[in-house]
PDB file of N, CA and C in Angstrom:
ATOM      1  N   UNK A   1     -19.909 -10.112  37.427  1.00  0.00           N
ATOM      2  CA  UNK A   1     -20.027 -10.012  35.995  1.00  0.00           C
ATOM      3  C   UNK A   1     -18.745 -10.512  35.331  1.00  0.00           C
ATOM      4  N   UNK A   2     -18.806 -11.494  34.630  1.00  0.00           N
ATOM      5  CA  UNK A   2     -17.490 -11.833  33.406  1.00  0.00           C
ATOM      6  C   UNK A   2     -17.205 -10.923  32.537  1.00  0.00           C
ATOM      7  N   UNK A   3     -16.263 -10.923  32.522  1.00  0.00           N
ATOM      8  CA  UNK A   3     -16.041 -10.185  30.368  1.00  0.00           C
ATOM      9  C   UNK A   3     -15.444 -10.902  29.781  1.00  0.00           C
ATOM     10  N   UNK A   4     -15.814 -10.842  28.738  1.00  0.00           N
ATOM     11  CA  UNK A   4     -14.795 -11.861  27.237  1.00  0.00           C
ATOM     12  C   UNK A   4     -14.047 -11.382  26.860  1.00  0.00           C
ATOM     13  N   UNK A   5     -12.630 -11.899  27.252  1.00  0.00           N
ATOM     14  CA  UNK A   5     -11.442 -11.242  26.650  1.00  0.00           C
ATOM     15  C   UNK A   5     -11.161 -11.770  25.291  1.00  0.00           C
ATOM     16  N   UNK A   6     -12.256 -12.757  24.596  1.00  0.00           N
ATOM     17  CA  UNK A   6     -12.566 -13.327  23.275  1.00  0.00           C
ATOM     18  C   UNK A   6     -13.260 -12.327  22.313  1.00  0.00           C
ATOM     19  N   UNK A   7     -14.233 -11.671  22.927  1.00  0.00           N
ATOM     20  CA  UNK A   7     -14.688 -10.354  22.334  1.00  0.00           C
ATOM     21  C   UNK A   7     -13.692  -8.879  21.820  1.00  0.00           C
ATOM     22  N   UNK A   8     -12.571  -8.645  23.236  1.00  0.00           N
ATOM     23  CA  UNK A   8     -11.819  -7.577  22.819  1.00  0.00           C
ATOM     24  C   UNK A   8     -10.802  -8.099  22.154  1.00  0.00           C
ATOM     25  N   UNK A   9     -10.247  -9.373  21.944  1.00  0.00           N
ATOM     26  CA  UNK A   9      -9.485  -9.924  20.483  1.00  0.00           C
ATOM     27  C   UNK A   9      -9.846  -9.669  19.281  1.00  0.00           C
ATOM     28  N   UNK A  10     -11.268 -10.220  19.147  1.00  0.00           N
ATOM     29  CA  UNK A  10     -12.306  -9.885  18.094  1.00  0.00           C
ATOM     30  C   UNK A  10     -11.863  -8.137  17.866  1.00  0.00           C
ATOM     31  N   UNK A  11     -12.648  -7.821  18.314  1.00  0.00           N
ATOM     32  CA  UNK A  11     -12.094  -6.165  18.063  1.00  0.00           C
ATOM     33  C   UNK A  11     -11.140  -5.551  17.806  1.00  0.00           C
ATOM     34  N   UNK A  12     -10.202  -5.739  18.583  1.00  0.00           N
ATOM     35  CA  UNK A  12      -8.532  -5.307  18.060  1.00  0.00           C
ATOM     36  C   UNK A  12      -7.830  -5.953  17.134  1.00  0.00           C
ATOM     37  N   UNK A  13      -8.083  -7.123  16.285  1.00  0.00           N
ATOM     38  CA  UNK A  13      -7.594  -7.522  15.517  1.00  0.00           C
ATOM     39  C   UNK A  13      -8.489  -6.791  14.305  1.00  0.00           C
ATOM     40  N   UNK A  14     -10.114  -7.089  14.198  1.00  0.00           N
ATOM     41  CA  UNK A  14     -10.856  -5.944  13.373  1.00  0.00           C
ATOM     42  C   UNK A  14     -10.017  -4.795  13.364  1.00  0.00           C
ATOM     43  N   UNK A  15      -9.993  -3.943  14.502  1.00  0.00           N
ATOM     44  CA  UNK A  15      -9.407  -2.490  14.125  1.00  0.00           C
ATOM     45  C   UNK A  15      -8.150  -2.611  13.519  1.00  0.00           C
ATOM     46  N   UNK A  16      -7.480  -3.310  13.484  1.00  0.00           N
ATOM     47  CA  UNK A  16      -6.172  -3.622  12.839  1.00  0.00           C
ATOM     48  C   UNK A  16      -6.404  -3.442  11.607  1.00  0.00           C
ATOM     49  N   UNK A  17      -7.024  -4.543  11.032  1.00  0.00           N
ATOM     50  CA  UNK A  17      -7.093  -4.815   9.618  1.00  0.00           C
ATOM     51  C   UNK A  17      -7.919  -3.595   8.788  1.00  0.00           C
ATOM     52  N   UNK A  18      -8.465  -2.696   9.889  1.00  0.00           N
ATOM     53  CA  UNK A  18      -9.464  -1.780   9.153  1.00  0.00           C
ATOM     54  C   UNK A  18      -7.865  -0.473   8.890  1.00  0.00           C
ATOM     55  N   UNK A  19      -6.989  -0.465  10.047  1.00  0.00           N
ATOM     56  CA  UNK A  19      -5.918   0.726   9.993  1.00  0.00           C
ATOM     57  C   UNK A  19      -4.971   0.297   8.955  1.00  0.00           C
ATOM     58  N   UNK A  20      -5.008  -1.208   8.747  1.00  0.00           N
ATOM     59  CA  UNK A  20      -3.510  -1.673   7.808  1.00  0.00           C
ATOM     60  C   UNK A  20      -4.367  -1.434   6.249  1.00  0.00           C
ATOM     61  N   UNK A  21      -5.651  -1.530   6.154  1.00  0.00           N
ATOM     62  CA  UNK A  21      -5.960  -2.023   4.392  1.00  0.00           C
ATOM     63  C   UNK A  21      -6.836  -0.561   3.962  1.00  0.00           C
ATOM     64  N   UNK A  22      -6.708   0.894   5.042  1.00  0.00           N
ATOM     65  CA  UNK A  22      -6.979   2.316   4.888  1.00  0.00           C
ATOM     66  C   UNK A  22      -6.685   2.662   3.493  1.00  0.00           C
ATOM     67  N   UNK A  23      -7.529   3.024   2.267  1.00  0.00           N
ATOM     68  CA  UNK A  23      -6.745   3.068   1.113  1.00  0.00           C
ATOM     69  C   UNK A  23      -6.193   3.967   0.795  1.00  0.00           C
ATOM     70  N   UNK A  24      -6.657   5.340   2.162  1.00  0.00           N
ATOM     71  CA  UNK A  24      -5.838   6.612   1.489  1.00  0.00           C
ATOM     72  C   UNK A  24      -4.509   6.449   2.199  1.00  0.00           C
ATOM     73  N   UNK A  25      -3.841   5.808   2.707  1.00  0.00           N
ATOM     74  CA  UNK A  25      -2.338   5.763   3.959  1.00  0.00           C
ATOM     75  C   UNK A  25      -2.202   4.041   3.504  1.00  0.00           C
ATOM     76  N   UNK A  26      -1.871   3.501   2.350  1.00  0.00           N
ATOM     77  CA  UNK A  26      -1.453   2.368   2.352  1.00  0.00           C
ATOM     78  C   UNK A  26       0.012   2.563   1.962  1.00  0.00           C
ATOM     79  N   UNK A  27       0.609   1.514   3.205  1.00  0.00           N
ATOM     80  CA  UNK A  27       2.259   1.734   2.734  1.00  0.00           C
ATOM     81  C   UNK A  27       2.560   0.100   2.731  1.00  0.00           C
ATOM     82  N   UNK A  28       1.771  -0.483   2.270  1.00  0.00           N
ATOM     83  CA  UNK A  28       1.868  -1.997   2.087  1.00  0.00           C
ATOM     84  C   UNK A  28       2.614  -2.274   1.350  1.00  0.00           C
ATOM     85  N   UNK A  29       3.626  -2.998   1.100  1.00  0.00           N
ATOM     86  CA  UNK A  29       4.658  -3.990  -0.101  1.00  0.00           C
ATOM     87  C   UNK A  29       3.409  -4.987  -0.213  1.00  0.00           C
ATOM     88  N   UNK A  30       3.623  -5.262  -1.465  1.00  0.00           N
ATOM     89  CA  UNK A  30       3.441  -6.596  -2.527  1.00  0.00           C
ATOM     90  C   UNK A  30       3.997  -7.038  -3.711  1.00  0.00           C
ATOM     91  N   UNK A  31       3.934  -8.435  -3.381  1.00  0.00           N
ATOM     92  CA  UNK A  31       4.840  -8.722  -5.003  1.00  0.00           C
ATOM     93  C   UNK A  31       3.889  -8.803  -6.014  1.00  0.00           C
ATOM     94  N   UNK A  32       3.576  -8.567  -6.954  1.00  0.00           N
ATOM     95  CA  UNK A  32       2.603  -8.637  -8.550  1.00  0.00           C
ATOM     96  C   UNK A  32       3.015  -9.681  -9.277  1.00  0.00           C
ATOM     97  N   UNK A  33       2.515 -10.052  -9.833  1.00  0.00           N
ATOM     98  CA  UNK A  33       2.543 -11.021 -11.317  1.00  0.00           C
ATOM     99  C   UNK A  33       4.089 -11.596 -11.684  1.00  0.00           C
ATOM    100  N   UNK A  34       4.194 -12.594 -12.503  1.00  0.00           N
ATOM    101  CA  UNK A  34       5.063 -13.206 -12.547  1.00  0.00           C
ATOM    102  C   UNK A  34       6.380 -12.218 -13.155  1.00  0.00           C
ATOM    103  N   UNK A  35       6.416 -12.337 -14.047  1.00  0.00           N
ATOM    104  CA  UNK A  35       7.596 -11.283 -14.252  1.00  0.00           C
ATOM    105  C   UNK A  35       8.032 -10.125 -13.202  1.00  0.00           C
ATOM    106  N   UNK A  36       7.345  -9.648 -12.428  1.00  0.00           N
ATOM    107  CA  UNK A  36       7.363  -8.632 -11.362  1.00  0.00           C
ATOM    108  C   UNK A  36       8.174  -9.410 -10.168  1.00  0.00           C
ATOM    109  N   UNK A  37       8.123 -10.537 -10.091  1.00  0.00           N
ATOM    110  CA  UNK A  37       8.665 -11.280  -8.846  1.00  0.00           C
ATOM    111  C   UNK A  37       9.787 -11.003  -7.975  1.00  0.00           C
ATOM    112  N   UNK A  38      10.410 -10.068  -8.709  1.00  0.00           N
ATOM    113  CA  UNK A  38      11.441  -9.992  -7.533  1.00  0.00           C
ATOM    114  C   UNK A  38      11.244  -8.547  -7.293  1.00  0.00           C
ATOM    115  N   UNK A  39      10.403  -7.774  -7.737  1.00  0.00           N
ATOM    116  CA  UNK A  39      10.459  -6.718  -7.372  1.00  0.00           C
ATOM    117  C   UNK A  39       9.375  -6.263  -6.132  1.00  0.00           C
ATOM    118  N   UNK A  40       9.132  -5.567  -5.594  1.00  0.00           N
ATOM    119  CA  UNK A  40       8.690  -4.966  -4.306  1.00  0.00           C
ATOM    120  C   UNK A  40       7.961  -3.560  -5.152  1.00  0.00           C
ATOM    121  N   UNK A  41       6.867  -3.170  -4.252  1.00  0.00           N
ATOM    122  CA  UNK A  41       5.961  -2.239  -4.535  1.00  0.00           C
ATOM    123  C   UNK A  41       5.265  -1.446  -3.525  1.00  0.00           C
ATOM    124  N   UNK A  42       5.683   0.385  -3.242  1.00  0.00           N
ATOM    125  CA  UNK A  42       5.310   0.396  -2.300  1.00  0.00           C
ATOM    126  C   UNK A  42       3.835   1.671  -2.822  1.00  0.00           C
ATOM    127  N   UNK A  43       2.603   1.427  -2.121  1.00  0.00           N
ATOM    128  CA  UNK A  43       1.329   2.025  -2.894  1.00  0.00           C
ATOM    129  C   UNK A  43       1.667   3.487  -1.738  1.00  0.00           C
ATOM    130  N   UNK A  44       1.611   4.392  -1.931  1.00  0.00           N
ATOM    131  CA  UNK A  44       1.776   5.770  -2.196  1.00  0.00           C
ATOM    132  C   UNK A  44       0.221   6.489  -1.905  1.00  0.00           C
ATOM    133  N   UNK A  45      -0.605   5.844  -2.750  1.00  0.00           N
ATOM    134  CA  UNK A  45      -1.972   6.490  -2.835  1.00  0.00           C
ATOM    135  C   UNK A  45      -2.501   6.466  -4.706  1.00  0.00           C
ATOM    136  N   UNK A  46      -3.419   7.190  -4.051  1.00  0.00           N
ATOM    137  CA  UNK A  46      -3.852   7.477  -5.709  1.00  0.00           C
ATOM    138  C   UNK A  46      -3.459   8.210  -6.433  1.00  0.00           C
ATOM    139  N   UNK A  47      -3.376   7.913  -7.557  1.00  0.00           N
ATOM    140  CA  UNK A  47      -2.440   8.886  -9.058  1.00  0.00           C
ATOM    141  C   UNK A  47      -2.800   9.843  -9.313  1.00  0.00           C
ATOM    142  N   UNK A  48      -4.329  10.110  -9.160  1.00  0.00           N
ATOM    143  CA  UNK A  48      -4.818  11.315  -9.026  1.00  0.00           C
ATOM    144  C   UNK A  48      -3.879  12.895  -8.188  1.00  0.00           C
ATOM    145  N   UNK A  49      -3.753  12.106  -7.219  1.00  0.00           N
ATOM    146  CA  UNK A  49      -2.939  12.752  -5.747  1.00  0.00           C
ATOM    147  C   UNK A  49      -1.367  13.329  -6.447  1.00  0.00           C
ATOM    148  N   UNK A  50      -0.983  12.149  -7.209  1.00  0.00           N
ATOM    149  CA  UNK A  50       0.299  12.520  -7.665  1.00  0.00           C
ATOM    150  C   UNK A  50       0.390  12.731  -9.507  1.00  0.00           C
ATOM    151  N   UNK A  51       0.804  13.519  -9.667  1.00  0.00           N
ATOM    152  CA  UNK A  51       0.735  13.933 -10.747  1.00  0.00           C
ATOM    153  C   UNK A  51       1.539  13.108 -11.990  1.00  0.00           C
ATOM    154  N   UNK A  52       3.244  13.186 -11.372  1.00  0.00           N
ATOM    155  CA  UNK A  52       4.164  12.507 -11.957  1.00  0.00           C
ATOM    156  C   UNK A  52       4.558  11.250 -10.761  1.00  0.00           C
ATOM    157  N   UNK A  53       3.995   9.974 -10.964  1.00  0.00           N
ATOM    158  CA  UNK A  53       4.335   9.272 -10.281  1.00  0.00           C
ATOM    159  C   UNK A  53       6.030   8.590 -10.011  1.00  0.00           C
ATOM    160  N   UNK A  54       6.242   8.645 -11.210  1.00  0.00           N
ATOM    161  CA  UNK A  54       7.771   8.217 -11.367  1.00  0.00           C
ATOM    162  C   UNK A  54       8.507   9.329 -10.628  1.00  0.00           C
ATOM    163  N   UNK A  55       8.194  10.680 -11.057  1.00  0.00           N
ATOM    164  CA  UNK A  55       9.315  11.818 -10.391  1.00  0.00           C
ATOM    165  C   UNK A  55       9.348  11.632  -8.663  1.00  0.00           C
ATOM    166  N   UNK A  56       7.732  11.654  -8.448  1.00  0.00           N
ATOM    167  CA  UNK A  56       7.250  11.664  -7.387  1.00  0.00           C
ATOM    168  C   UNK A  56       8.347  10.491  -6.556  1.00  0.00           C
ATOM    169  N   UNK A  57       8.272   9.634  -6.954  1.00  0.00           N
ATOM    170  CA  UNK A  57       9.116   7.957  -6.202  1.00  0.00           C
ATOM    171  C   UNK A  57      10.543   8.290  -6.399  1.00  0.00           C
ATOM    172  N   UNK A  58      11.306   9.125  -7.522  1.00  0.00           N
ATOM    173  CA  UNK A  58      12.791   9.268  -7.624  1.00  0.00           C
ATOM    174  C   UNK A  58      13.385  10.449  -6.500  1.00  0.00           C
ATOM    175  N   UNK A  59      12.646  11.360  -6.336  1.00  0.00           N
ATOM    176  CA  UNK A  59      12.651  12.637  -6.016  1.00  0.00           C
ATOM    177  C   UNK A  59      12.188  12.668  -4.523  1.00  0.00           C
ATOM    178  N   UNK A  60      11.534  12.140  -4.152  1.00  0.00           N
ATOM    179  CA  UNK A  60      10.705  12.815  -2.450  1.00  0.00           C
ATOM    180  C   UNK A  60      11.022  11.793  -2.362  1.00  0.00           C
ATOM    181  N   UNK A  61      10.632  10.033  -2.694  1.00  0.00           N
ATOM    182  CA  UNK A  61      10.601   8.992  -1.692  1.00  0.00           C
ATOM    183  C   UNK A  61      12.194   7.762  -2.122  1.00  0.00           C
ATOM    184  N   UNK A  62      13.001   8.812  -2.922  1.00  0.00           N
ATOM    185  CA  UNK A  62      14.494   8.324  -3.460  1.00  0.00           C
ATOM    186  C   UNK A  62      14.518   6.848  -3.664  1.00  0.00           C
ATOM    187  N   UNK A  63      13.633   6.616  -4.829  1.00  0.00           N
ATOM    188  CA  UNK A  63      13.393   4.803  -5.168  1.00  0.00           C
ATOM    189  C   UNK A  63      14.037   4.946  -6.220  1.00  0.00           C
ATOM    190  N   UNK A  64      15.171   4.358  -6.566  1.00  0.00           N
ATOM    191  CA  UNK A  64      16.007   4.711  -8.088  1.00  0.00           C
ATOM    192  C   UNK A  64      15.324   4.215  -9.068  1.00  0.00           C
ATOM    193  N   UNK A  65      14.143   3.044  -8.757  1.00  0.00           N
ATOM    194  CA  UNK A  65      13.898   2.921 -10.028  1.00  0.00           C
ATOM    195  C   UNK A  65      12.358   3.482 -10.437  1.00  0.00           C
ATOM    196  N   UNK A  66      12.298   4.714  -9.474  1.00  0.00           N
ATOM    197  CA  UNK A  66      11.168   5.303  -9.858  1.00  0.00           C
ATOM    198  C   UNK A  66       9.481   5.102  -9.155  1.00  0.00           C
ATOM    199  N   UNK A  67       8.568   5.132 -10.060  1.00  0.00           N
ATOM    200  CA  UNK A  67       7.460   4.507  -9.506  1.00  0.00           C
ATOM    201  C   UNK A  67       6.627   4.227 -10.831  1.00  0.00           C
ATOM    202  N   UNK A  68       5.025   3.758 -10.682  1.00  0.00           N
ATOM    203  CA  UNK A  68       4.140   3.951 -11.936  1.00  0.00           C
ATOM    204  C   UNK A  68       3.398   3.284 -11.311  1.00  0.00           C
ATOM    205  N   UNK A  69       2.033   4.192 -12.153  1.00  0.00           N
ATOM    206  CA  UNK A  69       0.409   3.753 -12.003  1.00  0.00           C
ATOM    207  C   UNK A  69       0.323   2.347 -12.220  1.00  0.00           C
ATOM    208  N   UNK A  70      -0.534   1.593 -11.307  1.00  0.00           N
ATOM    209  CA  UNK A  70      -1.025   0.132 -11.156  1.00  0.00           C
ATOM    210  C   UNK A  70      -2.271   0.116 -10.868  1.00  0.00           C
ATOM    211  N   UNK A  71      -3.147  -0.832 -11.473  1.00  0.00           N
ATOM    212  CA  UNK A  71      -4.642  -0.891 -11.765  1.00  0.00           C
ATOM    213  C   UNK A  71      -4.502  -1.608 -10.234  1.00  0.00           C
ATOM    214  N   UNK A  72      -4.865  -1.239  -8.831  1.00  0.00           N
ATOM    215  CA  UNK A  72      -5.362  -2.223  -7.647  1.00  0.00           C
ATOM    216  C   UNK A  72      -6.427  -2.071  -7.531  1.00  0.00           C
ATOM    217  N   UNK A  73      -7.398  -3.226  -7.866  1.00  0.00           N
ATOM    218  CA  UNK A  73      -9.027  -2.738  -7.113  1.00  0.00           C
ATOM    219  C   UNK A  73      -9.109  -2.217  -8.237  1.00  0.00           C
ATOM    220  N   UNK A  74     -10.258  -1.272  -8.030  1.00  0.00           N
ATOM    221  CA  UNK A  74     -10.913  -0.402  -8.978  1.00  0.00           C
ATOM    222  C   UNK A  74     -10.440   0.874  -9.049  1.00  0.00           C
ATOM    223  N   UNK A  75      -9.090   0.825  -8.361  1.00  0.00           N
ATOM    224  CA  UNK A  75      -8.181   2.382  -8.508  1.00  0.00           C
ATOM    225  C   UNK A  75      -6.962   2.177  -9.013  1.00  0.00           C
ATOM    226  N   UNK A  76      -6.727   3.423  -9.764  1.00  0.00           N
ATOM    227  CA  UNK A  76      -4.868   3.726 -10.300  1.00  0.00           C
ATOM    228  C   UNK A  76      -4.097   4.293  -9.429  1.00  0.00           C
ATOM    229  N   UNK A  77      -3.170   3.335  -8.713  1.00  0.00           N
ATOM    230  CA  UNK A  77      -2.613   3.942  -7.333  1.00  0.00           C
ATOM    231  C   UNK A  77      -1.164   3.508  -7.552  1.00  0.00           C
ATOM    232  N   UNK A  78      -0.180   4.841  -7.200  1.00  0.00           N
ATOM    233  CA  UNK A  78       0.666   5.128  -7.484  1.00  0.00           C
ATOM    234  C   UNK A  78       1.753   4.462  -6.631  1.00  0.00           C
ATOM    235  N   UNK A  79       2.610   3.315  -7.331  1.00  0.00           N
ATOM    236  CA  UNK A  79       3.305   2.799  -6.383  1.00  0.00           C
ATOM    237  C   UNK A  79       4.627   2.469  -6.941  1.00  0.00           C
ATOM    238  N   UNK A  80       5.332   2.510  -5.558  1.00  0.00           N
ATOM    239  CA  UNK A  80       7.237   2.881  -5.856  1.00  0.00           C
ATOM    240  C   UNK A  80       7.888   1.637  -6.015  1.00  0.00           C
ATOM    241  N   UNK A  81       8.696   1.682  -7.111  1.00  0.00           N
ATOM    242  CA  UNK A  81       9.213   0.211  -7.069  1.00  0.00           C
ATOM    243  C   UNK A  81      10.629   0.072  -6.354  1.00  0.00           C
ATOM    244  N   UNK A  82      10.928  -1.436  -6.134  1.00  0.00           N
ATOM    245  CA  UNK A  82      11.999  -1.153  -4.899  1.00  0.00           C
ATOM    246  C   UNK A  82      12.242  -2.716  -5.526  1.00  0.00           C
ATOM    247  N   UNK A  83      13.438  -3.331  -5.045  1.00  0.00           N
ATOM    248  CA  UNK A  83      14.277  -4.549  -5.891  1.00  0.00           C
ATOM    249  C   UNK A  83      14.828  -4.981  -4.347  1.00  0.00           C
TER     250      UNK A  83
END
């Protein structure tokens, strides 16, 4: 019997992309829109979850310049800004 080691690529790269783009545990950087360009963004979760997003990013995750709600998708998800 063969096996396709083309098949378990297939798969482990799937499970990858399903563990990296998880929307409740995203700790992804991205850069946003033009004026935003040099800044860095790290998503936290949903705003819901956090009450004061800014305190939340100065205070527990020590981002000096804070954090704030961002429309991603069809959710307001709370993300830390970083320079």
């Amino acid at each position: 019997m063969a096996s396709s080691g083309k098949g378990k690529c297939v798969f482990l790269v799937f499970l990858c992309m399903v563990v990296l783009l998880t929307p409740s545990e995203v700790s992804a950087k991205s850069m946003a829109g033009v004026n935003d360009a040099h800044k860095w963004y790290l998503i936290k979760g949903l705003c819901s979850k956090f009450p004061d997003c800014n305190k939340y990013c100065k205070e527990v995750e020590r981002f000096p310049l804070g954090g704030e709600c961002r429309k991603i998708g069809d959710s307001m998800m709370c993300t830390c800004i970083y320079t």
